[in-house]
PDB file of N, CA and C in Angstrom:
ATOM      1  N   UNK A   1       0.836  -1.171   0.000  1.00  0.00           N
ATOM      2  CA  UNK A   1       0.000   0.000   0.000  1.00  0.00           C
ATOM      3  C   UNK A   1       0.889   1.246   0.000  1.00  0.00           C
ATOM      4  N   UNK A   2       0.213   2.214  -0.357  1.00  0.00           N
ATOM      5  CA  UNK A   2       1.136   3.553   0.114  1.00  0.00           C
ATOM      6  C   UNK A   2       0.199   4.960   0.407  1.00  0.00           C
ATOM      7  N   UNK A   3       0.917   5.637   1.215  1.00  0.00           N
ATOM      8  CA  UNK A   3      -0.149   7.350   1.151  1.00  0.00           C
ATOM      9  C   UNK A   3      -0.005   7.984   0.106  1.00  0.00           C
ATOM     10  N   UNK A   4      -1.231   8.302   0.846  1.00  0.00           N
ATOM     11  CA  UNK A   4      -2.040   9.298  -0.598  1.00  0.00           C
ATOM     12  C   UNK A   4      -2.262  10.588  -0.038  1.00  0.00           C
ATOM     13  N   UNK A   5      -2.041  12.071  -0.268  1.00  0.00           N
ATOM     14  CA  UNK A   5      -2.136  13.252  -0.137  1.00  0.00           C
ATOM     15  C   UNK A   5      -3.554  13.753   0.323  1.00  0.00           C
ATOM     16  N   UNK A   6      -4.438  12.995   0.161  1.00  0.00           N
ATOM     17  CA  UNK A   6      -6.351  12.872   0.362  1.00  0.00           C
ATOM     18  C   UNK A   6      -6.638  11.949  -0.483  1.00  0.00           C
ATOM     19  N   UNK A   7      -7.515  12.082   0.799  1.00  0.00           N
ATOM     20  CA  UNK A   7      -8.999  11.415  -0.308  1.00  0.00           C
ATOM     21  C   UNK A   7     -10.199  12.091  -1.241  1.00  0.00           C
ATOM     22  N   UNK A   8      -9.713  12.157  -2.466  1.00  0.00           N
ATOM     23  CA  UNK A   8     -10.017  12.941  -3.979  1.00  0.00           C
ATOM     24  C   UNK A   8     -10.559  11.702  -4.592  1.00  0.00           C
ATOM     25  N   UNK A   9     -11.925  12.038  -5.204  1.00  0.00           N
ATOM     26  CA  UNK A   9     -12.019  11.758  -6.792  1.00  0.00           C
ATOM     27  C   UNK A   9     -10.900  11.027  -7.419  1.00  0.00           C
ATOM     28  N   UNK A  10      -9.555  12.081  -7.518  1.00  0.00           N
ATOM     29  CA  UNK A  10      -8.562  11.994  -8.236  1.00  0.00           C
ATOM     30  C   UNK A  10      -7.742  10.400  -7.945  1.00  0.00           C
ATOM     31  N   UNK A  11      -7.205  10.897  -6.218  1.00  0.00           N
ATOM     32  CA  UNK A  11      -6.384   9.955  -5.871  1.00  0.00           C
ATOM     33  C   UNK A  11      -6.996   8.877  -5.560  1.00  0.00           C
ATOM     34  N   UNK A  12      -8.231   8.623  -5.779  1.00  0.00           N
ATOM     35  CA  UNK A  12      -9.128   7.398  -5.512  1.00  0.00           C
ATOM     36  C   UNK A  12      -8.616   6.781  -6.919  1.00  0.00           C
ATOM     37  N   UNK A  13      -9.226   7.046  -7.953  1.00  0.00           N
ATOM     38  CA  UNK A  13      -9.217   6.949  -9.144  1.00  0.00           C
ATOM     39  C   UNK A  13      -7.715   5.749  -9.275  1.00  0.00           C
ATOM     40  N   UNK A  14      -6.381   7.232  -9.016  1.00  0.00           N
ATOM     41  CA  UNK A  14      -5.532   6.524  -9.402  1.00  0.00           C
ATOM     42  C   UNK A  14      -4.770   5.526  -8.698  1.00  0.00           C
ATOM     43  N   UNK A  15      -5.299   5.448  -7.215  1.00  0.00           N
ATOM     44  CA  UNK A  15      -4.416   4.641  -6.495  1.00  0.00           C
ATOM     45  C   UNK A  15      -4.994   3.195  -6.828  1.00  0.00           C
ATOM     46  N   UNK A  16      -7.034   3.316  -7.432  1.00  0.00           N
ATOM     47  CA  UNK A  16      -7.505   2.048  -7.508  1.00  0.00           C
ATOM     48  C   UNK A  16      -6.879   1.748  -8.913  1.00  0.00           C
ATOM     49  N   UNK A  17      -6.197   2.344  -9.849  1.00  0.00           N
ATOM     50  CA  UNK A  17      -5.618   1.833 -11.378  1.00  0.00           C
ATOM     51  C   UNK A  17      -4.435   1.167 -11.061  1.00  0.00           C
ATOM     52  N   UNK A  18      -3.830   1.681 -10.298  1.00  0.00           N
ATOM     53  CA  UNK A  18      -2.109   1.388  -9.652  1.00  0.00           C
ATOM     54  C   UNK A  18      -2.645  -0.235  -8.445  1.00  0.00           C
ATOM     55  N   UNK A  19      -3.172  -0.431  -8.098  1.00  0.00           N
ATOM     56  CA  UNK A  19      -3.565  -1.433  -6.784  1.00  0.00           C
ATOM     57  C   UNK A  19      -4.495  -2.380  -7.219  1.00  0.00           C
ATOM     58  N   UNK A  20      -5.607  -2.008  -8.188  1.00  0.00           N
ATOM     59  CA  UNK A  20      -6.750  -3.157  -7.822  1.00  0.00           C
ATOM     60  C   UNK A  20      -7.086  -3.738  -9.504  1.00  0.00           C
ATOM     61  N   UNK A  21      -7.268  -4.715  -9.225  1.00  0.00           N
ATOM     62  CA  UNK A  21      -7.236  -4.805 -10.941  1.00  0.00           C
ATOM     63  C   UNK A  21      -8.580  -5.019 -11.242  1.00  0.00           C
ATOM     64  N   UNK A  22      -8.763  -4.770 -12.788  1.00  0.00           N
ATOM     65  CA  UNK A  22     -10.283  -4.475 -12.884  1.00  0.00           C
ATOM     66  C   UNK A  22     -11.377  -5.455 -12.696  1.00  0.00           C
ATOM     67  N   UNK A  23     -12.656  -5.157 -12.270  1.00  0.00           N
ATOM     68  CA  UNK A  23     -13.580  -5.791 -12.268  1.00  0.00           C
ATOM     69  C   UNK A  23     -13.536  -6.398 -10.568  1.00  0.00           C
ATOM     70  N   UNK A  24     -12.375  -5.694  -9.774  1.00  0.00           N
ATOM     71  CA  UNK A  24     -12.177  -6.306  -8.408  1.00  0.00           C
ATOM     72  C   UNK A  24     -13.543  -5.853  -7.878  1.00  0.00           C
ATOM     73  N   UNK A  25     -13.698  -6.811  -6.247  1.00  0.00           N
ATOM     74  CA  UNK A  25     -14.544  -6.096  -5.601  1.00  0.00           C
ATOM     75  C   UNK A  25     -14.313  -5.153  -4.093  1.00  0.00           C
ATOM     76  N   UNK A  26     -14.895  -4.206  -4.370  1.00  0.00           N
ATOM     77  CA  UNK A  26     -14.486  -3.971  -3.309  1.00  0.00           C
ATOM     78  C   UNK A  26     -15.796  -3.131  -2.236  1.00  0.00           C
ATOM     79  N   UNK A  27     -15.257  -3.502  -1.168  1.00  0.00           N
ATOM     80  CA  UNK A  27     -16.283  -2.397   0.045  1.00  0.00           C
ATOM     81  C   UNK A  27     -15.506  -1.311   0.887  1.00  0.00           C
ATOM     82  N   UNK A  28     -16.237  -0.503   0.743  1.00  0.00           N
ATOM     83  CA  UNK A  28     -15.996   0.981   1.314  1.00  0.00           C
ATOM     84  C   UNK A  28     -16.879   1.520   2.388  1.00  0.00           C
ATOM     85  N   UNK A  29     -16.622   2.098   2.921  1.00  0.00           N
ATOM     86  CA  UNK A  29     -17.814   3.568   3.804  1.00  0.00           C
ATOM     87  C   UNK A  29     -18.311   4.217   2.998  1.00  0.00           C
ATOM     88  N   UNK A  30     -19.291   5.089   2.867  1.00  0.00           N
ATOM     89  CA  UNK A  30     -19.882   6.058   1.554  1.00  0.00           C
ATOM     90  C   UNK A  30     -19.053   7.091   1.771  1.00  0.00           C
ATOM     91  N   UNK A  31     -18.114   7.291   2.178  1.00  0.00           N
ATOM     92  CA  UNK A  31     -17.262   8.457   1.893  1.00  0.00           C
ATOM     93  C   UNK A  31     -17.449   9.008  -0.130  1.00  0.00           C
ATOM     94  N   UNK A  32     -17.892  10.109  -0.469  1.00  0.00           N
ATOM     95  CA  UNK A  32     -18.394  10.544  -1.555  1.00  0.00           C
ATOM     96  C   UNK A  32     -17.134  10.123  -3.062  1.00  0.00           C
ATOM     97  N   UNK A  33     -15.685  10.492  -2.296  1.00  0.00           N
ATOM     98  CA  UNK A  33     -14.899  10.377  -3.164  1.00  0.00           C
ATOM     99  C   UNK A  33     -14.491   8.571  -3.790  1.00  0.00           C
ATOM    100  N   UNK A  34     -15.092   8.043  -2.957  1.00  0.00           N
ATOM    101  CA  UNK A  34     -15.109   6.238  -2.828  1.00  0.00           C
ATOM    102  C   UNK A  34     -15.582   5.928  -3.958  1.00  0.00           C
ATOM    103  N   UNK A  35     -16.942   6.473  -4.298  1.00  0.00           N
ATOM    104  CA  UNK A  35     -17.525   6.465  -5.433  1.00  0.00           C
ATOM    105  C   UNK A  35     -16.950   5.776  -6.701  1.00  0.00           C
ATOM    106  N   UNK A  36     -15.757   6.712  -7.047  1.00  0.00           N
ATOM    107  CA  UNK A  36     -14.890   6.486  -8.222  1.00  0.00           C
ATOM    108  C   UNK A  36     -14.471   4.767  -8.263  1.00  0.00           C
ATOM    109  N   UNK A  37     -14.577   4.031  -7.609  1.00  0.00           N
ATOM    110  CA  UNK A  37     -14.202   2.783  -7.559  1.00  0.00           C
ATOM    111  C   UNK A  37     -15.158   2.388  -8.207  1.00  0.00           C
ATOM    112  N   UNK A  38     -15.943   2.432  -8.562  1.00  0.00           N
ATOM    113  CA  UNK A  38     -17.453   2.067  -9.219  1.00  0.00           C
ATOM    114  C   UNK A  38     -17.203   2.491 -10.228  1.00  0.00           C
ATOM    115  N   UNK A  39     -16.278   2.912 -11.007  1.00  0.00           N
ATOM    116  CA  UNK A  39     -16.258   3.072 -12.389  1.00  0.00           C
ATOM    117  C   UNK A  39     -15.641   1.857 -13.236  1.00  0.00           C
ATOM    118  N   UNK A  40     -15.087   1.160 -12.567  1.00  0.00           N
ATOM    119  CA  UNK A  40     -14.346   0.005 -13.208  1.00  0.00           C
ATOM    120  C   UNK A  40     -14.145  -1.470 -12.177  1.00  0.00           C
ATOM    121  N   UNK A  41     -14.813  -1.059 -10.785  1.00  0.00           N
ATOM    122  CA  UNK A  41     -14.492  -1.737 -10.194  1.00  0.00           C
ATOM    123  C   UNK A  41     -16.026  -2.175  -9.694  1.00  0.00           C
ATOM    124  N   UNK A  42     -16.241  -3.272  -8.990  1.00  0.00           N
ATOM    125  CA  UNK A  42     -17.588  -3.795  -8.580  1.00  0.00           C
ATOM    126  C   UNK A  42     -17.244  -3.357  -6.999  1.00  0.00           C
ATOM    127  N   UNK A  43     -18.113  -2.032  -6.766  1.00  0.00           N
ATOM    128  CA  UNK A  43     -18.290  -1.174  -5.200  1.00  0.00           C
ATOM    129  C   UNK A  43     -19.382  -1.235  -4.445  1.00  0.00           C
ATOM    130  N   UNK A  44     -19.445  -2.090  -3.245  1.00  0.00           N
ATOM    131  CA  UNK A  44     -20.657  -1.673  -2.386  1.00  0.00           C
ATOM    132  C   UNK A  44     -20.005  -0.748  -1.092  1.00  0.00           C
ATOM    133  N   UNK A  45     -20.915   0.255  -0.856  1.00  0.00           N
ATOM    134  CA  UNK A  45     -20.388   1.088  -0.047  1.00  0.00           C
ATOM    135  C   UNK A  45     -21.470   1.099   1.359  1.00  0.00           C
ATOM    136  N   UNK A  46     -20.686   0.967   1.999  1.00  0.00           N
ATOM    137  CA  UNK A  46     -21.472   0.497   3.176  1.00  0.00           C
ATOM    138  C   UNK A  46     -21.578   1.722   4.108  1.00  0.00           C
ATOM    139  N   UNK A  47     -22.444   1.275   5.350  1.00  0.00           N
ATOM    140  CA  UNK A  47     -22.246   2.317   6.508  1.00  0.00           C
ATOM    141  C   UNK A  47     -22.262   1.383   7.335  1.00  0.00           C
ATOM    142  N   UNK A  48     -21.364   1.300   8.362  1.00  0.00           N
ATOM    143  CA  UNK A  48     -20.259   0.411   9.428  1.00  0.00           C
ATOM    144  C   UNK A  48     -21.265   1.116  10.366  1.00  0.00           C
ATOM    145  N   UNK A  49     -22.323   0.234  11.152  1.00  0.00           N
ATOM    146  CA  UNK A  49     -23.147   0.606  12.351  1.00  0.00           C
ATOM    147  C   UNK A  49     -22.352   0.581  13.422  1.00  0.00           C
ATOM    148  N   UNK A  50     -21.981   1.461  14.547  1.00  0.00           N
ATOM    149  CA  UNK A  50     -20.903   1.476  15.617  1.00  0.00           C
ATOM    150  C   UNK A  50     -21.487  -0.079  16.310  1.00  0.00           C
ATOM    151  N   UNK A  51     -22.814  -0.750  16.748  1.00  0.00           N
ATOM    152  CA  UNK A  51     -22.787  -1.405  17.493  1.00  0.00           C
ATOM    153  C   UNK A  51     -22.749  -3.104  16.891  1.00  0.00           C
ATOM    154  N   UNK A  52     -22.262  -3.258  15.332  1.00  0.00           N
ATOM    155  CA  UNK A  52     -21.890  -4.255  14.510  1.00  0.00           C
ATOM    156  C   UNK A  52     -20.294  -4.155  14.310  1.00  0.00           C
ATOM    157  N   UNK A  53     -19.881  -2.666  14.332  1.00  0.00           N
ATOM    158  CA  UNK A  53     -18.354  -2.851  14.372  1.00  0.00           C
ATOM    159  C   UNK A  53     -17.561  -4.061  14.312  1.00  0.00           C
ATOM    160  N   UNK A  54     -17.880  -4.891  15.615  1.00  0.00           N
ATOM    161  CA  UNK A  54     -16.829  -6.166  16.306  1.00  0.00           C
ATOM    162  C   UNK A  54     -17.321  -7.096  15.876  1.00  0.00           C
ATOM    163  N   UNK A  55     -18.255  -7.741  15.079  1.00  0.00           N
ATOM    164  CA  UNK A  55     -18.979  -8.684  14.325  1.00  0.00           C
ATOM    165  C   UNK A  55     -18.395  -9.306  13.111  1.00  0.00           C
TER     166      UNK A  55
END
């Protein structure tokens, strides 16, 4: 893995071209910029309930 300057549109984009290969799946938080993974990638974006956390 490596850092990324933010979380952008942008650096979403390119860190998922550089890391995930296409058609991967992946899950996220709905953080807005996450989105972009859904352009090439199969994205469900979740919301992590605090009291399922440890599950």
């Amino acid at each position: 893995m490596e850092n990324v300057s933010g979380v952008t549109h942008k650096t979403v984009r390119d860190f998922a071209k550089r890391h995930l290969g296409l058609g991967s799946g992946i899950r996220s938080d709905v953080l807005p910029a996450l989105n972009r993974l859904g352009e090439k990638h199969r994205h469900e974006a979740c919301i992590a309930l605090a009291e399922k956390v440890d599950e």
